[in-house]
Protein backbone atom coordinates (compact mmCIF):
# COMPACT_ATOMS: atom_id res chain seq x y z
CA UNK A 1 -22.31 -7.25 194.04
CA UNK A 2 -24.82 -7.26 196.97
CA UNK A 3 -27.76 -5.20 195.06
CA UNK A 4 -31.54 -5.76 194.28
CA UNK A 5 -31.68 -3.89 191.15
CA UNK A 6 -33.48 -1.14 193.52
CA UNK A 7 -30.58 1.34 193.02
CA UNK A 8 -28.53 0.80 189.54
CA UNK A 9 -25.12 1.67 190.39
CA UNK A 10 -23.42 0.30 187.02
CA UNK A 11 -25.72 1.63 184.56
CA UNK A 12 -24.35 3.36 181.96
CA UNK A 13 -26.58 6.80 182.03
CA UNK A 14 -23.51 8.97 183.31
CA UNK A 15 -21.10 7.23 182.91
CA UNK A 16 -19.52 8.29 179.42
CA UNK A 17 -17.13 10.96 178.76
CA UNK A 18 -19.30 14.24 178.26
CA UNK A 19 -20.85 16.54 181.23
CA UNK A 20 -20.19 18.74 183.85
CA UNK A 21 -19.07 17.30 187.12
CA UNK A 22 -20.25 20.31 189.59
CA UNK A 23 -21.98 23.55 189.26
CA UNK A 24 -21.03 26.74 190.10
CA UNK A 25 -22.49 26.91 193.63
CA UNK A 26 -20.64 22.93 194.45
CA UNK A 27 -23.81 20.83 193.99
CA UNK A 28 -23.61 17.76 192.22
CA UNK A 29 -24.99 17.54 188.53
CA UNK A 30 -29.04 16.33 188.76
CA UNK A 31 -27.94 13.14 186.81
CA UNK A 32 -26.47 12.54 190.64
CA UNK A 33 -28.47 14.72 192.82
CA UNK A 34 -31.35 12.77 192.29
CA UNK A 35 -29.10 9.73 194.29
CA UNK A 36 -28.71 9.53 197.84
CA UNK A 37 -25.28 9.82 199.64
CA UNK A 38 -26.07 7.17 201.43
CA UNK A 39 -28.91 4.23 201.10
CA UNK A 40 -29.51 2.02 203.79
CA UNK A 41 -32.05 -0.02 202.37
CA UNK A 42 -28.82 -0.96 200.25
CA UNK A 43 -26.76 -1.40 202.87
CA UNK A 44 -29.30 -3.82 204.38
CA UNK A 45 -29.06 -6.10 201.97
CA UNK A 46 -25.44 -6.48 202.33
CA UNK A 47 -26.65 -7.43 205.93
CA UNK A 48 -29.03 -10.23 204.64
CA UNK A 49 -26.89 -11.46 202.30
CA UNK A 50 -23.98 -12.18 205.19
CA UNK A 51 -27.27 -12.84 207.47
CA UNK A 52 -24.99 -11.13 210.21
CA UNK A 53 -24.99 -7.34 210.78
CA UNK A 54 -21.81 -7.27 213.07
CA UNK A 55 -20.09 -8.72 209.07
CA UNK A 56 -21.78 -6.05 207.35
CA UNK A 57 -20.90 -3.18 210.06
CA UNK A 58 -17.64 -4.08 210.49
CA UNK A 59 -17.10 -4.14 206.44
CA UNK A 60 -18.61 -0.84 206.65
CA UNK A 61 -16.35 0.63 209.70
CA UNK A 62 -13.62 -0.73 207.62
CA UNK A 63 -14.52 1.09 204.26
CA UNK A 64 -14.96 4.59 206.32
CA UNK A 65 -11.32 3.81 207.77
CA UNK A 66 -9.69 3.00 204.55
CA UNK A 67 -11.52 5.68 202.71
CA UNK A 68 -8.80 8.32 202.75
CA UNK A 69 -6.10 5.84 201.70
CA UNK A 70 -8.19 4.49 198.72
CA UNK A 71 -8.76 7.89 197.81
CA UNK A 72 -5.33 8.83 197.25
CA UNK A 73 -4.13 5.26 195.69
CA UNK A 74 -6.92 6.39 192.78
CA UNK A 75 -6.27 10.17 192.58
CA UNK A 76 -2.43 8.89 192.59
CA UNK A 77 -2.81 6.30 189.52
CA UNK A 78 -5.07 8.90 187.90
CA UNK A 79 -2.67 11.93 188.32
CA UNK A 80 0.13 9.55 186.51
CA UNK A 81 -2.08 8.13 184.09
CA UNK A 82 -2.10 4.72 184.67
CA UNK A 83 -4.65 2.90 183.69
CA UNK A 84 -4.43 -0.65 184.88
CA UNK A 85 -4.13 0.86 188.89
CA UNK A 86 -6.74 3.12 188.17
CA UNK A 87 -9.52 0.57 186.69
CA UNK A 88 -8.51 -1.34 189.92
CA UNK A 89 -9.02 1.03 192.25
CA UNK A 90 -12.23 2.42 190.70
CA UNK A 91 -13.95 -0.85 190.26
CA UNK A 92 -12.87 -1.71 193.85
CA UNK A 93 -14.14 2.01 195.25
CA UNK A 94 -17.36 1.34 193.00
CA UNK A 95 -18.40 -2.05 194.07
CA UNK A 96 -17.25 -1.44 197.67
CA UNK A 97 -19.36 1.84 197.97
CA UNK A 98 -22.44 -0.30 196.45
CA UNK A 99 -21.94 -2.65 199.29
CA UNK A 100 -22.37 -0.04 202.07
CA UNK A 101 -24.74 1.78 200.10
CA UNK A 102 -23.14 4.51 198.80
CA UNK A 103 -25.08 4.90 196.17
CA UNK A 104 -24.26 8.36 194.91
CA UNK A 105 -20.28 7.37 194.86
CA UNK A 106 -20.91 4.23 193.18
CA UNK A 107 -22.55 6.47 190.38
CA UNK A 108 -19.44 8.93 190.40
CA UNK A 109 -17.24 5.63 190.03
CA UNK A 110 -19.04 4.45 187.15
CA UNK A 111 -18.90 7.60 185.64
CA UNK A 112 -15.01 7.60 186.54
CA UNK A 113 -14.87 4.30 185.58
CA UNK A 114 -16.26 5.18 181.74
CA UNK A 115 -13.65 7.96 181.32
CA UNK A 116 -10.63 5.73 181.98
CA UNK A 117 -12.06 2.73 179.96
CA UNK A 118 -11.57 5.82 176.99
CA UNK A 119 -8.43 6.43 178.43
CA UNK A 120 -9.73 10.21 178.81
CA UNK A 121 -7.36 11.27 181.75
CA UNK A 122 -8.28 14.80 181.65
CA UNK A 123 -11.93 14.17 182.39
CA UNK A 124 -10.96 11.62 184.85
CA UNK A 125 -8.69 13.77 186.68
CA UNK A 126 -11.63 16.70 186.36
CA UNK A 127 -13.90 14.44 188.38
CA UNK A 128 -11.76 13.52 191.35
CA UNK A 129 -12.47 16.33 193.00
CA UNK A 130 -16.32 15.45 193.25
CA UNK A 131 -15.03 11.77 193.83
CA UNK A 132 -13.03 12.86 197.03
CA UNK A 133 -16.08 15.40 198.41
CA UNK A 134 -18.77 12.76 197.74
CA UNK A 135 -16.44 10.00 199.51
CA UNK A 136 -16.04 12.46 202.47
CA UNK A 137 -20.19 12.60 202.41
CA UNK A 138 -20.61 9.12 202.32
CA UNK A 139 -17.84 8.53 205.09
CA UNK A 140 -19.78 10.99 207.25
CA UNK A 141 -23.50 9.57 206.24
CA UNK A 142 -22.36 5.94 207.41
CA UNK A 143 -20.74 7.33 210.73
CA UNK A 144 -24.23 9.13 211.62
CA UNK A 145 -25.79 6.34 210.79
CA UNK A 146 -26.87 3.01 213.00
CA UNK A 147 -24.66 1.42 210.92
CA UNK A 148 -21.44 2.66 212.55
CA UNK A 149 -22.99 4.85 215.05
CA UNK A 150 -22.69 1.59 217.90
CA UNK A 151 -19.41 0.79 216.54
CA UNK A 152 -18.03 4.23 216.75
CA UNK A 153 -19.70 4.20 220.84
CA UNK A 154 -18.26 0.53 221.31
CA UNK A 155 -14.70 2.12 220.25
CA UNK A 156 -15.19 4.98 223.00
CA UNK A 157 -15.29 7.49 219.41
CA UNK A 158 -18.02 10.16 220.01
CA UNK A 159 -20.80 8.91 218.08
C-alpha cells in the first residue's frame, strides 16, 4: 500500500465487531468523523510513488468509475454470506480507497473487514449502508477535486 504512516487506514481501533455505525441524524460515528472523506496529501503519494500524476489520476478516474460496480459485488457477497468474495472485495475496496486517499472508506473497510474475519454477517450487512454513502462521498470528493477535475474537463464531463 502507497501510505506514509500519516493516515493509519489498517489499524485496528474500529475495526472489531462492537459499535454503532451512524447516528440518528446520518453522521458518521466520531471514531470516523474525525477522518477525512478524502486526503490528498494521501493521494499524493500515490503520485510520487508512480512519479507520474497522469498514472495516479487515471487510477483514480478509474476507481470513481468502478465504484458503483464494486459496491454491489461486496453488498452482493455480503447479502449471501460468503465470505471468501467478501474478504476479496473488502481488502480490494480498502487498499484501493487508501491509494486515492479515501481515507475515511478505508477506515469503514477495515472495520468491515474485522466483522467478516468473525464471520459476523449481521454487523457486516448493518454497515453497508454507511459503506455505500461514504463511497458515494469519496466518489464525489475526488471528482471536485484537481485530481479528476482536468480529467472530467478533458472528457468534455462538466467539471
Amino acid at each position: 500500500m502507497f501510505s506514509s504512516g500519516a493516515s493509519e487506514t489498517t489499524g485496528a481501533e474500529g475495526s472489531g465487531p462492537t459499535g454503532a455505525s451512524v447516528d440518528s441524524v446520518g453522521a458518521p460515528p466520531a471514531e470516523l468523523a474525525e477522518h477525512p472523506i478524502l486526503d490528498l496529501a494521501e493521494f499524493q503519494l500515490l503520485e510520487d510513488q508512480v512519479d507520474n500524476p497522469s498514472i495516479a489520476r487515471s487510477f483514480a478516474g478509474d476507481f470513481a468509475k468502478l465504484w458503483g460496480m464494486r459496491y454491489e459485488v461486496l453488498a452482493a457477497a455480503v447479502g449471501r454470506g460468503d465470505e471468501a468474495a467478501a474478504l476479496d472485495a473488502v481488502l480490494s475496496l480498502r487498499t484501493s480507497s487508501a491509494m486515492v486517499g479515501g481515507v475515511r472508506l478505508a477506515r469503514l473497510a477495515a472495520k468491515l473487514e474485522g466483522f467478516l474475519r468473525t464471520n459476523d454477517f449481521l454487523a457486516a450487512r448493518g454497515l453497508l449502508h454507511e459503506v455505500g454513502e461514504c463511497g458515494r462521498l469519496t466518489v464525489g470528493e475526488l471528482r471536485s477535486s484537481y485530481v479528476l477535475r482536468k480529467q472530467l474537463a478533458d472528457d468534455g464531463a462538466p467539471a
